[in-house]
PDB file of N, CA and C in Angstrom:
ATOM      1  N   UNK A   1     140.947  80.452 131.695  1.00  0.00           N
ATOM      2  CA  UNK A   1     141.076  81.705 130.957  1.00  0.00           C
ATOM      3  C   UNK A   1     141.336  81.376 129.488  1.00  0.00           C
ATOM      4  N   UNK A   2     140.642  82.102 128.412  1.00  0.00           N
ATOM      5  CA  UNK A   2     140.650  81.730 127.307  1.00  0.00           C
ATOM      6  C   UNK A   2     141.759  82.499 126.750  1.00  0.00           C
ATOM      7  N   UNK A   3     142.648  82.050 125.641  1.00  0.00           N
ATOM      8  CA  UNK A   3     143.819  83.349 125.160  1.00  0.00           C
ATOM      9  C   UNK A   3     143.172  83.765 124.350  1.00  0.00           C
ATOM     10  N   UNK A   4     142.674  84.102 123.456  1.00  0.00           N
ATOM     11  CA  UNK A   4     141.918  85.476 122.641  1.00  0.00           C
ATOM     12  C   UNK A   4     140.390  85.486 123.167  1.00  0.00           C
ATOM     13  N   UNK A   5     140.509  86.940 123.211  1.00  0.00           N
ATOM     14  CA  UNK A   5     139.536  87.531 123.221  1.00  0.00           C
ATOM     15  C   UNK A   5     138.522  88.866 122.354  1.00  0.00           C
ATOM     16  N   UNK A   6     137.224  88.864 122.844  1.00  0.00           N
ATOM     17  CA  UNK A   6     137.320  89.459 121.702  1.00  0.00           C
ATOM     18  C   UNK A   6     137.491  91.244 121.556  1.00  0.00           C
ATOM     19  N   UNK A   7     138.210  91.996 120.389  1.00  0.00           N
ATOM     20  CA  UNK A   7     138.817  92.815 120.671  1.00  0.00           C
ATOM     21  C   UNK A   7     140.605  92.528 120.272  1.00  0.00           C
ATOM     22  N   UNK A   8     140.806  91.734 120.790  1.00  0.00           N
ATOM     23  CA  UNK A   8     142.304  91.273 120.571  1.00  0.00           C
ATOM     24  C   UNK A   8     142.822  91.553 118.987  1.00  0.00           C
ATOM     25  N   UNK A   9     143.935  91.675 118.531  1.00  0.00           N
ATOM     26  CA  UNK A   9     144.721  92.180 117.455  1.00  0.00           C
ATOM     27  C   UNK A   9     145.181  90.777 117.073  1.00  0.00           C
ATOM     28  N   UNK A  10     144.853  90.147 115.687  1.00  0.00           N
ATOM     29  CA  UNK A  10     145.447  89.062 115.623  1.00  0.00           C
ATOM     30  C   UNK A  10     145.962  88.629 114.162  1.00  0.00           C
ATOM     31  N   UNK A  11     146.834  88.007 114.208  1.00  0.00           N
ATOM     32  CA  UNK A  11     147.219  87.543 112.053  1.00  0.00           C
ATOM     33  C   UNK A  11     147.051  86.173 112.161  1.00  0.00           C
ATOM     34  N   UNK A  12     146.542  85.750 110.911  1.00  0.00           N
ATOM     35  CA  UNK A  12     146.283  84.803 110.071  1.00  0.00           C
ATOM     36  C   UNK A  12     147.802  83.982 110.235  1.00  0.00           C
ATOM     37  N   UNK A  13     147.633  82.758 110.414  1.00  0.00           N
ATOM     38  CA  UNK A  13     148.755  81.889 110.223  1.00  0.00           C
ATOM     39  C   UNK A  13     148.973  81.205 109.029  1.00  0.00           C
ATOM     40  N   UNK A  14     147.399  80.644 109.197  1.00  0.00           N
ATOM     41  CA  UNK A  14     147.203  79.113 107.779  1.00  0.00           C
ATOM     42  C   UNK A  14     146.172  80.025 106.477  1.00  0.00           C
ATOM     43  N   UNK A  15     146.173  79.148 105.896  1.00  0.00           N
ATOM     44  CA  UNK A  15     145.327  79.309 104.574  1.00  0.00           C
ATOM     45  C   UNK A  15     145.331  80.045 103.659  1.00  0.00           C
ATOM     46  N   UNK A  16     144.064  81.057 103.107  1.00  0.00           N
ATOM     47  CA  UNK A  16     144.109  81.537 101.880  1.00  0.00           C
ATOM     48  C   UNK A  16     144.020  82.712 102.263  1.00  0.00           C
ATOM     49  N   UNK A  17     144.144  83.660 103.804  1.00  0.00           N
ATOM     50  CA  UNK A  17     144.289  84.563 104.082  1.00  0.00           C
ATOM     51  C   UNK A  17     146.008  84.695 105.282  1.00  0.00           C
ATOM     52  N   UNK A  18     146.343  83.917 104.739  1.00  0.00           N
ATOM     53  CA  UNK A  18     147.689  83.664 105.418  1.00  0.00           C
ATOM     54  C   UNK A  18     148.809  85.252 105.402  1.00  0.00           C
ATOM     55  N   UNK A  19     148.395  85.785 106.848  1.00  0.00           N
ATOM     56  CA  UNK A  19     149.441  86.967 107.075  1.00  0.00           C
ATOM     57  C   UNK A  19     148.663  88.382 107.424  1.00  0.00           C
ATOM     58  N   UNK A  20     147.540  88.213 107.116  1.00  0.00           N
ATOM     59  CA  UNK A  20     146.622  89.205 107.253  1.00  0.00           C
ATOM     60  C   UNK A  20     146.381  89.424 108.870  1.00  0.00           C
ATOM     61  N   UNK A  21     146.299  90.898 109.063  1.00  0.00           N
ATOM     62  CA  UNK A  21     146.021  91.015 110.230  1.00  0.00           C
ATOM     63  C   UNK A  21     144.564  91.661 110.427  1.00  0.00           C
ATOM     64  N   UNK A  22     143.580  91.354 111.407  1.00  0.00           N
ATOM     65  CA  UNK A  22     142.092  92.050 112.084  1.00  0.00           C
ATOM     66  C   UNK A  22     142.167  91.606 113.265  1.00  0.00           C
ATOM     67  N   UNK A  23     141.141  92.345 113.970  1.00  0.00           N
ATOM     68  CA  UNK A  23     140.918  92.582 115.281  1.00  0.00           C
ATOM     69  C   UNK A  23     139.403  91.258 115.594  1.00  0.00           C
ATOM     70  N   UNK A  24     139.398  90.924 116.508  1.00  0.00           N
ATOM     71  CA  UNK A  24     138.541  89.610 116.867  1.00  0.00           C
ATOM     72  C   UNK A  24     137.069  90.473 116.921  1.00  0.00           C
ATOM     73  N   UNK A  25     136.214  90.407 115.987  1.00  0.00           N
ATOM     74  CA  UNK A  25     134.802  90.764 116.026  1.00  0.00           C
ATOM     75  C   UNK A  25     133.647  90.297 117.430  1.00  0.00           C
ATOM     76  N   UNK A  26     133.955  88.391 117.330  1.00  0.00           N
ATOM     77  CA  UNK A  26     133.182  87.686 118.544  1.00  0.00           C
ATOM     78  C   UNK A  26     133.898  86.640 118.378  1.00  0.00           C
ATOM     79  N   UNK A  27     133.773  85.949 119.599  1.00  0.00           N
ATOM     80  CA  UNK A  27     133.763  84.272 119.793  1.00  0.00           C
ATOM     81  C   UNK A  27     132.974  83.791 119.422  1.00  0.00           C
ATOM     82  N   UNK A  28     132.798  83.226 118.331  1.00  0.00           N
ATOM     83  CA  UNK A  28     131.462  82.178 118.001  1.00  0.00           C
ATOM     84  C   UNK A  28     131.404  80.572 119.291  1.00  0.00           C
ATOM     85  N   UNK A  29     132.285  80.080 119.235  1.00  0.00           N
ATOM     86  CA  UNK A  29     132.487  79.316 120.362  1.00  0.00           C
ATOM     87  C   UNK A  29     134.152  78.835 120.473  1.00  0.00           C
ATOM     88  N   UNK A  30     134.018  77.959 121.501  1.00  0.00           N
ATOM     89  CA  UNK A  30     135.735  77.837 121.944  1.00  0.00           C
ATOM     90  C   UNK A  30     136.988  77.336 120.585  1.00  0.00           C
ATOM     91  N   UNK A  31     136.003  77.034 119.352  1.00  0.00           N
ATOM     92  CA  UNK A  31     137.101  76.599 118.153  1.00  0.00           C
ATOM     93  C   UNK A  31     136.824  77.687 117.314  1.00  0.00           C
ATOM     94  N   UNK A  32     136.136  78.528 116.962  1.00  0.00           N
ATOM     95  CA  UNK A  32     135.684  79.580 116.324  1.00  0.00           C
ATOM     96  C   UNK A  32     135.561  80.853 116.710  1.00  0.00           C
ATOM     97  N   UNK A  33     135.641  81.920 115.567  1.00  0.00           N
ATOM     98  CA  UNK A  33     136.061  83.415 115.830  1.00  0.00           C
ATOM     99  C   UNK A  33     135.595  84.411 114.686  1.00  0.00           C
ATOM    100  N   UNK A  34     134.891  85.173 114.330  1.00  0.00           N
ATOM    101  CA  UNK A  34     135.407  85.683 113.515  1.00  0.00           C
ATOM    102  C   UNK A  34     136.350  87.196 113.712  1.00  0.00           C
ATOM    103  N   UNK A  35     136.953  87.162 112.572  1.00  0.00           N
ATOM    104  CA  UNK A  35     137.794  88.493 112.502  1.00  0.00           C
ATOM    105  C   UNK A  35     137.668  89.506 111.407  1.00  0.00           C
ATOM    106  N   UNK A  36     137.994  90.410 111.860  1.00  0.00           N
ATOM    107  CA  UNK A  36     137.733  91.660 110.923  1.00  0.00           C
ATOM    108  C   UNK A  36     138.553  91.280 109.817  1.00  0.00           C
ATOM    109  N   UNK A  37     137.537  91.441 108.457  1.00  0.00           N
ATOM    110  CA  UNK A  37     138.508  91.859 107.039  1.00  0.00           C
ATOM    111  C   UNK A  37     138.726  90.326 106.622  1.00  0.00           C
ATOM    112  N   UNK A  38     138.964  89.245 107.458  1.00  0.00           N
ATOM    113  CA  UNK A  38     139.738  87.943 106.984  1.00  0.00           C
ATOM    114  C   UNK A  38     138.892  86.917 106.984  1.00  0.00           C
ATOM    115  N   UNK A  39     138.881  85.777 105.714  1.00  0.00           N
ATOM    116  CA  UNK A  39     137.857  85.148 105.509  1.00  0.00           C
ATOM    117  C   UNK A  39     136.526  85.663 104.975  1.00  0.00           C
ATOM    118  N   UNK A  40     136.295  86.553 104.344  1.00  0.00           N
ATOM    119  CA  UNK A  40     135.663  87.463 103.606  1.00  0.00           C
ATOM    120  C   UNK A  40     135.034  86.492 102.232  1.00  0.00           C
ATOM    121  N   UNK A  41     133.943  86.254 102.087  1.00  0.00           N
ATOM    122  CA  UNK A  41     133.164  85.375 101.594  1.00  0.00           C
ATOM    123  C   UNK A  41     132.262  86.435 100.795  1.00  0.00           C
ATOM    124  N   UNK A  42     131.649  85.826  99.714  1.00  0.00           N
ATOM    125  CA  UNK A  42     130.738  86.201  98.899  1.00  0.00           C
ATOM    126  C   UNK A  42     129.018  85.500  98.979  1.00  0.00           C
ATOM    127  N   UNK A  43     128.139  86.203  99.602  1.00  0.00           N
ATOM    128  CA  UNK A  43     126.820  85.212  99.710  1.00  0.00           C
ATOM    129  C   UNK A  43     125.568  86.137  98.888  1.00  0.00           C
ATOM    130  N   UNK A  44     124.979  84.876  98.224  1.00  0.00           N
ATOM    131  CA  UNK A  44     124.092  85.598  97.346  1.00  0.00           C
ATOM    132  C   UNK A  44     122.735  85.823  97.928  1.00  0.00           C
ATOM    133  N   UNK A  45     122.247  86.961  98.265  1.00  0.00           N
ATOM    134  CA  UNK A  45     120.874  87.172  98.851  1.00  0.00           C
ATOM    135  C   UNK A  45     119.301  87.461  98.281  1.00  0.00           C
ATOM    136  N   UNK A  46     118.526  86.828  98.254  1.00  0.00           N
ATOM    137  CA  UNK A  46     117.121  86.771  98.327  1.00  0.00           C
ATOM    138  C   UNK A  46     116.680  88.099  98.328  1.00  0.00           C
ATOM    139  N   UNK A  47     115.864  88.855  97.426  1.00  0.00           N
ATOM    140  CA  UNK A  47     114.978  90.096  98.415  1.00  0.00           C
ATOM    141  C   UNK A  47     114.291  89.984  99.564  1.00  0.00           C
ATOM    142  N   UNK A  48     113.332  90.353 100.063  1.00  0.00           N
ATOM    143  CA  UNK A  48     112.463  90.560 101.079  1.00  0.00           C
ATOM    144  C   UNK A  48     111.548  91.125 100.843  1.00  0.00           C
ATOM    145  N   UNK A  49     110.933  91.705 100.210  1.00  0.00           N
ATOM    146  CA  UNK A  49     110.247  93.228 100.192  1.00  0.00           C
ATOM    147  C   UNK A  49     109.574  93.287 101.535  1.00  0.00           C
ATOM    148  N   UNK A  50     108.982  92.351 102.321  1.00  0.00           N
ATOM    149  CA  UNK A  50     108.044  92.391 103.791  1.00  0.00           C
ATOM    150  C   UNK A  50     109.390  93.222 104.777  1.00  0.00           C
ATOM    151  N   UNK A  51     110.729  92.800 104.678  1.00  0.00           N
ATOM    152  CA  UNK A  51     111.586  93.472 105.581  1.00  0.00           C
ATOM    153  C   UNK A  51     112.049  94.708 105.031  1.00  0.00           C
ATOM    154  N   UNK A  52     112.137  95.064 103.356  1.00  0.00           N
ATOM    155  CA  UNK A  52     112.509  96.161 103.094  1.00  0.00           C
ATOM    156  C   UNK A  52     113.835  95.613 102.407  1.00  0.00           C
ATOM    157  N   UNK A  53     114.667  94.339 102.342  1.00  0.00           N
ATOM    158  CA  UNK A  53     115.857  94.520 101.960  1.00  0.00           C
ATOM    159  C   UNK A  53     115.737  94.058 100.323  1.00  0.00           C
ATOM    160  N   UNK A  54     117.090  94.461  99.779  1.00  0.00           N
ATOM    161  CA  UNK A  54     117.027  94.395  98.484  1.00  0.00           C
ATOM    162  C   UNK A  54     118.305  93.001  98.441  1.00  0.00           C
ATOM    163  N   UNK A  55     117.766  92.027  97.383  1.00  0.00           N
ATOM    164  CA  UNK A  55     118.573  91.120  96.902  1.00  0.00           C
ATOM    165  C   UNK A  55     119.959  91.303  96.471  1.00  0.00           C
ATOM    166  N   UNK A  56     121.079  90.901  95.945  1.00  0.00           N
ATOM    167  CA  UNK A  56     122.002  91.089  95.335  1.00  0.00           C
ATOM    168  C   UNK A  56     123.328  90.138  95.914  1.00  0.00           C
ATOM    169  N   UNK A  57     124.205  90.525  95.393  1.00  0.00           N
ATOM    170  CA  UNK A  57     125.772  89.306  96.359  1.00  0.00           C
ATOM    171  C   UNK A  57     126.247  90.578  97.444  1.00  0.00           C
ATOM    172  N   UNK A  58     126.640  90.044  98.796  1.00  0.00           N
ATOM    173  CA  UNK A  58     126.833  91.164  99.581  1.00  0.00           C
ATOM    174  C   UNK A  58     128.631  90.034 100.244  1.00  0.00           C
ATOM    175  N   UNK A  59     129.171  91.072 100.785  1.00  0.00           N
ATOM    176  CA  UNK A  59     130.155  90.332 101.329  1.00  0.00           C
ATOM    177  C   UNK A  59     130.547  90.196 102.922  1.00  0.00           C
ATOM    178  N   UNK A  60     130.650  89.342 103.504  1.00  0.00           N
ATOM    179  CA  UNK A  60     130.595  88.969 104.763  1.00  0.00           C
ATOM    180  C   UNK A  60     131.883  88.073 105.412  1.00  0.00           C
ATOM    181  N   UNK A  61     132.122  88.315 106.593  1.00  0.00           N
ATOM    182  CA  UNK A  61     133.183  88.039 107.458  1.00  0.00           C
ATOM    183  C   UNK A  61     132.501  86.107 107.533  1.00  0.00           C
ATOM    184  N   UNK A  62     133.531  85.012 107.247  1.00  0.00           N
ATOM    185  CA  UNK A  62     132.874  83.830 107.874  1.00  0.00           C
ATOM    186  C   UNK A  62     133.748  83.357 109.182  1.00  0.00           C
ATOM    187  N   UNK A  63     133.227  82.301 109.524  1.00  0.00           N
ATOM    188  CA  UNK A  63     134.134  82.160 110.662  1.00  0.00           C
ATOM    189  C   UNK A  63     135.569  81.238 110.641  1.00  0.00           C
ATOM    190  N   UNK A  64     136.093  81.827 111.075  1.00  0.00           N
ATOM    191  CA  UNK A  64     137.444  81.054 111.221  1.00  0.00           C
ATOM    192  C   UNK A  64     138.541  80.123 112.531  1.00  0.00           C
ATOM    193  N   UNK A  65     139.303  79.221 112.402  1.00  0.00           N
ATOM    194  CA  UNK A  65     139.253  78.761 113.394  1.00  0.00           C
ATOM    195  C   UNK A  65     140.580  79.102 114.448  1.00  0.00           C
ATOM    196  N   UNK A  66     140.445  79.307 115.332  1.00  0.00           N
ATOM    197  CA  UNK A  66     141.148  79.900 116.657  1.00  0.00           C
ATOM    198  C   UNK A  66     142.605  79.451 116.117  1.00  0.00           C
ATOM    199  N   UNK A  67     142.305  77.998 115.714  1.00  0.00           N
ATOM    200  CA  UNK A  67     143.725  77.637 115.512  1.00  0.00           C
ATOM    201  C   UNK A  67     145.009  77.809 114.440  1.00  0.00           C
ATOM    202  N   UNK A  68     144.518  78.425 113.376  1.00  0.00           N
ATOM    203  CA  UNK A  68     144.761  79.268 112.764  1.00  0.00           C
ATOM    204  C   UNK A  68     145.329  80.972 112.974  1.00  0.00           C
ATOM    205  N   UNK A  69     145.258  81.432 113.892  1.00  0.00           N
ATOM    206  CA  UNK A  69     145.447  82.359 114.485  1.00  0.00           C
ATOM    207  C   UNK A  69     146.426  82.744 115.491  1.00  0.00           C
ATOM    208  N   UNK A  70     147.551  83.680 115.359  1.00  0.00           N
ATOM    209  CA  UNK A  70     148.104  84.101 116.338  1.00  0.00           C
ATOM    210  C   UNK A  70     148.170  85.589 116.377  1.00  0.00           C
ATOM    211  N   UNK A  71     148.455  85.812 117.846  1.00  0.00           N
ATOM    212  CA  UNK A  71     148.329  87.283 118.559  1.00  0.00           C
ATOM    213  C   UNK A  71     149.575  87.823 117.965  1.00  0.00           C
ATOM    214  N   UNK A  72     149.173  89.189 117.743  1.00  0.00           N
ATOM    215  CA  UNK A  72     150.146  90.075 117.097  1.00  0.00           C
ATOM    216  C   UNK A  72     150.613  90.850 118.501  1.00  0.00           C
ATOM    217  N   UNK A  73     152.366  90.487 118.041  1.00  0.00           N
ATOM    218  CA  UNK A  73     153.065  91.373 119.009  1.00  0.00           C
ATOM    219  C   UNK A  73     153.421  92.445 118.643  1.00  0.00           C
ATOM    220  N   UNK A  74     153.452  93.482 119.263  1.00  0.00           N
ATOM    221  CA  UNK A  74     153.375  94.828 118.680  1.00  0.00           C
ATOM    222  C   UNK A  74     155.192  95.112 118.963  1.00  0.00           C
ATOM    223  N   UNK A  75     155.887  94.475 119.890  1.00  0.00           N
ATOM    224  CA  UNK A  75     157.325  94.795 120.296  1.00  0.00           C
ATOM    225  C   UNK A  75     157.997  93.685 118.984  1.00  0.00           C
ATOM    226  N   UNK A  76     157.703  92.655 118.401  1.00  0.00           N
ATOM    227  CA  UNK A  76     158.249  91.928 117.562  1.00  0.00           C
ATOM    228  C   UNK A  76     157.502  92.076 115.880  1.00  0.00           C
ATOM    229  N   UNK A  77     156.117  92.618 115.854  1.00  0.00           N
ATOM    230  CA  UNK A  77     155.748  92.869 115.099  1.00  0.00           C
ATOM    231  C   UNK A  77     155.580  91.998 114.192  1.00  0.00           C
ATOM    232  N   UNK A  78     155.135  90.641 114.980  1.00  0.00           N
ATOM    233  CA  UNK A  78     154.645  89.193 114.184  1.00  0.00           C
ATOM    234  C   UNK A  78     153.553  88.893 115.058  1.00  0.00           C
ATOM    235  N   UNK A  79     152.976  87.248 114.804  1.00  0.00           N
ATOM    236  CA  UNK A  79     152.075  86.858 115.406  1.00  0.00           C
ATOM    237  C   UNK A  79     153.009  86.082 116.417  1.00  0.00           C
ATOM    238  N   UNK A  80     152.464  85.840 117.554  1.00  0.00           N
ATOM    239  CA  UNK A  80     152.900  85.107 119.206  1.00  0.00           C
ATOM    240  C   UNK A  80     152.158  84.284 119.228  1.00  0.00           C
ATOM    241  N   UNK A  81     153.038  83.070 120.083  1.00  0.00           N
ATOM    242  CA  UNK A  81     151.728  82.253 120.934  1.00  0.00           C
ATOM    243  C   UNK A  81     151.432  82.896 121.888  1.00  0.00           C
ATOM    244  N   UNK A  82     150.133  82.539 122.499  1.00  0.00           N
ATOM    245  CA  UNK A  82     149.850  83.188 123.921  1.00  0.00           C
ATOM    246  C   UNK A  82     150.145  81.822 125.157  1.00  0.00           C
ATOM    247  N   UNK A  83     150.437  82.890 126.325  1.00  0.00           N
ATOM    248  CA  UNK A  83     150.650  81.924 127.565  1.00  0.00           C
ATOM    249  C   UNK A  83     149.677  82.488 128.597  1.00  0.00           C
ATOM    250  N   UNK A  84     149.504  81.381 129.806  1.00  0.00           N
ATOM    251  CA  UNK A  84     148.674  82.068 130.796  1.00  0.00           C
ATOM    252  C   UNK A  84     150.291  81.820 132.099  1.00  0.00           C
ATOM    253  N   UNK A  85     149.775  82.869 132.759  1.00  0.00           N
ATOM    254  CA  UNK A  85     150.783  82.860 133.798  1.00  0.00           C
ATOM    255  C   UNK A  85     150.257  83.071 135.324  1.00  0.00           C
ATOM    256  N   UNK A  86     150.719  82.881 136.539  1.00  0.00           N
ATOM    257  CA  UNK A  86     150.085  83.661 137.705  1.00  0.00           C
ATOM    258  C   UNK A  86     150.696  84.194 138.199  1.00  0.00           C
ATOM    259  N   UNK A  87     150.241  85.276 138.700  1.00  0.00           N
ATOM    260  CA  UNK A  87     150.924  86.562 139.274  1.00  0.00           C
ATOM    261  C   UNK A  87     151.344  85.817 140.759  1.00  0.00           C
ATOM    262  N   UNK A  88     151.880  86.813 141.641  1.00  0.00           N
ATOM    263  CA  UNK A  88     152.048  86.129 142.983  1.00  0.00           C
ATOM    264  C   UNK A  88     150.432  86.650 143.758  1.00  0.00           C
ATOM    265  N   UNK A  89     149.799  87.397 143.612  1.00  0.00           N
ATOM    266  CA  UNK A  89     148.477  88.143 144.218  1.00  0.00           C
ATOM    267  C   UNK A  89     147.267  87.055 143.931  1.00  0.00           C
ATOM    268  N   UNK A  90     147.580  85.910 142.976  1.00  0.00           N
ATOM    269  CA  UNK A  90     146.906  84.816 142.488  1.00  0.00           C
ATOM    270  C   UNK A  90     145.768  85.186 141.373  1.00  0.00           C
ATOM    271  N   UNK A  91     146.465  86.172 140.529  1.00  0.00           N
ATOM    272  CA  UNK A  91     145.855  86.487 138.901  1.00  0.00           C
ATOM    273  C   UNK A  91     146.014  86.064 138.409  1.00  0.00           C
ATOM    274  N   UNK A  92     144.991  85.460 137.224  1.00  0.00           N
ATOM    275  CA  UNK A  92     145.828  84.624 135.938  1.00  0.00           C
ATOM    276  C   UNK A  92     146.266  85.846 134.704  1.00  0.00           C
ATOM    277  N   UNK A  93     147.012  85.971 134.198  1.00  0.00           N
ATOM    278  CA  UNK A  93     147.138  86.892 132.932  1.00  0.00           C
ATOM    279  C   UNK A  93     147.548  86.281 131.989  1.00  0.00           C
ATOM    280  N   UNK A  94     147.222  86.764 131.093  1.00  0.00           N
ATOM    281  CA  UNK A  94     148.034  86.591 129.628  1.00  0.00           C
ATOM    282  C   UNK A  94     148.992  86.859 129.146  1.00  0.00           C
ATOM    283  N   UNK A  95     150.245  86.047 128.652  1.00  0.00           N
ATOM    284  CA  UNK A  95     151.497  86.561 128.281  1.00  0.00           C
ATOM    285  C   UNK A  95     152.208  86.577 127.109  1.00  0.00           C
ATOM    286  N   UNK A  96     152.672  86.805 126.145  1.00  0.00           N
ATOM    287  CA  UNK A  96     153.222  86.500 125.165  1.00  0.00           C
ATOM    288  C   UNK A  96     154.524  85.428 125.469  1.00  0.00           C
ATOM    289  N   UNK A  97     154.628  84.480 124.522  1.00  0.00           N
ATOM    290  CA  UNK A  97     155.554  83.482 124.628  1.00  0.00           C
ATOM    291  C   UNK A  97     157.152  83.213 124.822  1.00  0.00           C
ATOM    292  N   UNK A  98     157.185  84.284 123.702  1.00  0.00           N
ATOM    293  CA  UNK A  98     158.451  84.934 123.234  1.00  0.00           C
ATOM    294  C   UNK A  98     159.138  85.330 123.849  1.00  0.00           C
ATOM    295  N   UNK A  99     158.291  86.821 124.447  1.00  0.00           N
ATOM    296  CA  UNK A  99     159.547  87.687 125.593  1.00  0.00           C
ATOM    297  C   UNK A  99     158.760  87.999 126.764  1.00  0.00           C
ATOM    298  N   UNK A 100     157.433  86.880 127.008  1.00  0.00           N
ATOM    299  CA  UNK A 100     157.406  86.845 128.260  1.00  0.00           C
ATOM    300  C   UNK A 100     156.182  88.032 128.427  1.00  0.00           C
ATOM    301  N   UNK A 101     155.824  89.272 128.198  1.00  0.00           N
ATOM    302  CA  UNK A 101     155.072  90.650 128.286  1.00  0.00           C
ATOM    303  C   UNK A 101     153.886  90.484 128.358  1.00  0.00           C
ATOM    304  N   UNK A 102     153.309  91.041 129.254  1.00  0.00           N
ATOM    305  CA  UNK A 102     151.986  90.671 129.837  1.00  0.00           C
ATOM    306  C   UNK A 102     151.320  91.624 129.076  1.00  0.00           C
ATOM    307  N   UNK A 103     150.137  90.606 128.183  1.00  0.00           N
ATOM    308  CA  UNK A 103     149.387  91.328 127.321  1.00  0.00           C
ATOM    309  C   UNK A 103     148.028  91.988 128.058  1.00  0.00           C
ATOM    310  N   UNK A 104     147.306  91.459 129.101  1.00  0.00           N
ATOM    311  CA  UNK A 104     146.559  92.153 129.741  1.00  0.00           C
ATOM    312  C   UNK A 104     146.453  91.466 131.191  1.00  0.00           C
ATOM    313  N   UNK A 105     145.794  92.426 131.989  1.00  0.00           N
ATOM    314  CA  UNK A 105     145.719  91.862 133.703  1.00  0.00           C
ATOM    315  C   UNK A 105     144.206  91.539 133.746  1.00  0.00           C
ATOM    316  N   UNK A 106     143.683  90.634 133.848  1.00  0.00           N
ATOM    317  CA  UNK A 106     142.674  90.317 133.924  1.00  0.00           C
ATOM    318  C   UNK A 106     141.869  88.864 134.882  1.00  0.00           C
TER     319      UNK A 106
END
């Protein structure tokens, strides 16, 4: 079971967006993510005229890495580590570290 997913509520730990919180857009793969709003890059674009698009600098989400990232607890109102746990019914879930609270049943 992977701990984020995508959808999940998460803040920035490291870098130059350090504290910021977005919601997980996709998994790019098991070290990569991007997230809403964070890591926000500037790329300069080409026209097209055959597709219709127009040239100019547009701004875009890049990807960032998992490890950098922790789950926002909504009862502590910081970022958490995540845990996996098993139920006694033999579920795996997800838990927050801290105080233990099962973030989803899955």
């Amino acid at each position: 079971m992977k701990k984020f997913k995508k959808g999940d509520d998460v803040v920035v730990l490291t870098g130059r967006d350090k504290g910021k919180r977005g919601t997980i857009l996709r998994i790019l793969d098991p070290e990569r993510a991007l997230v809403d709003s964070v890591n926000v890059v500037k790329k300069h674009v080409r026209p097209n005229p055959n597709k219709g698009e127009t040239g100019g600098i547009i701004e875009k989400e890049s990807p960032i890495r998992i490890s950098n990232l922790g789950m926002y607890n909504p009862n502590s109102k910081k970022a958490d580590r995540v845990g996996i746990k098993h139920l006694e019914d033999g579920r795996r879930v997800r838990i927050f570290r801290s105080d233990g609270e099962v973030i989803d049943v899955g």
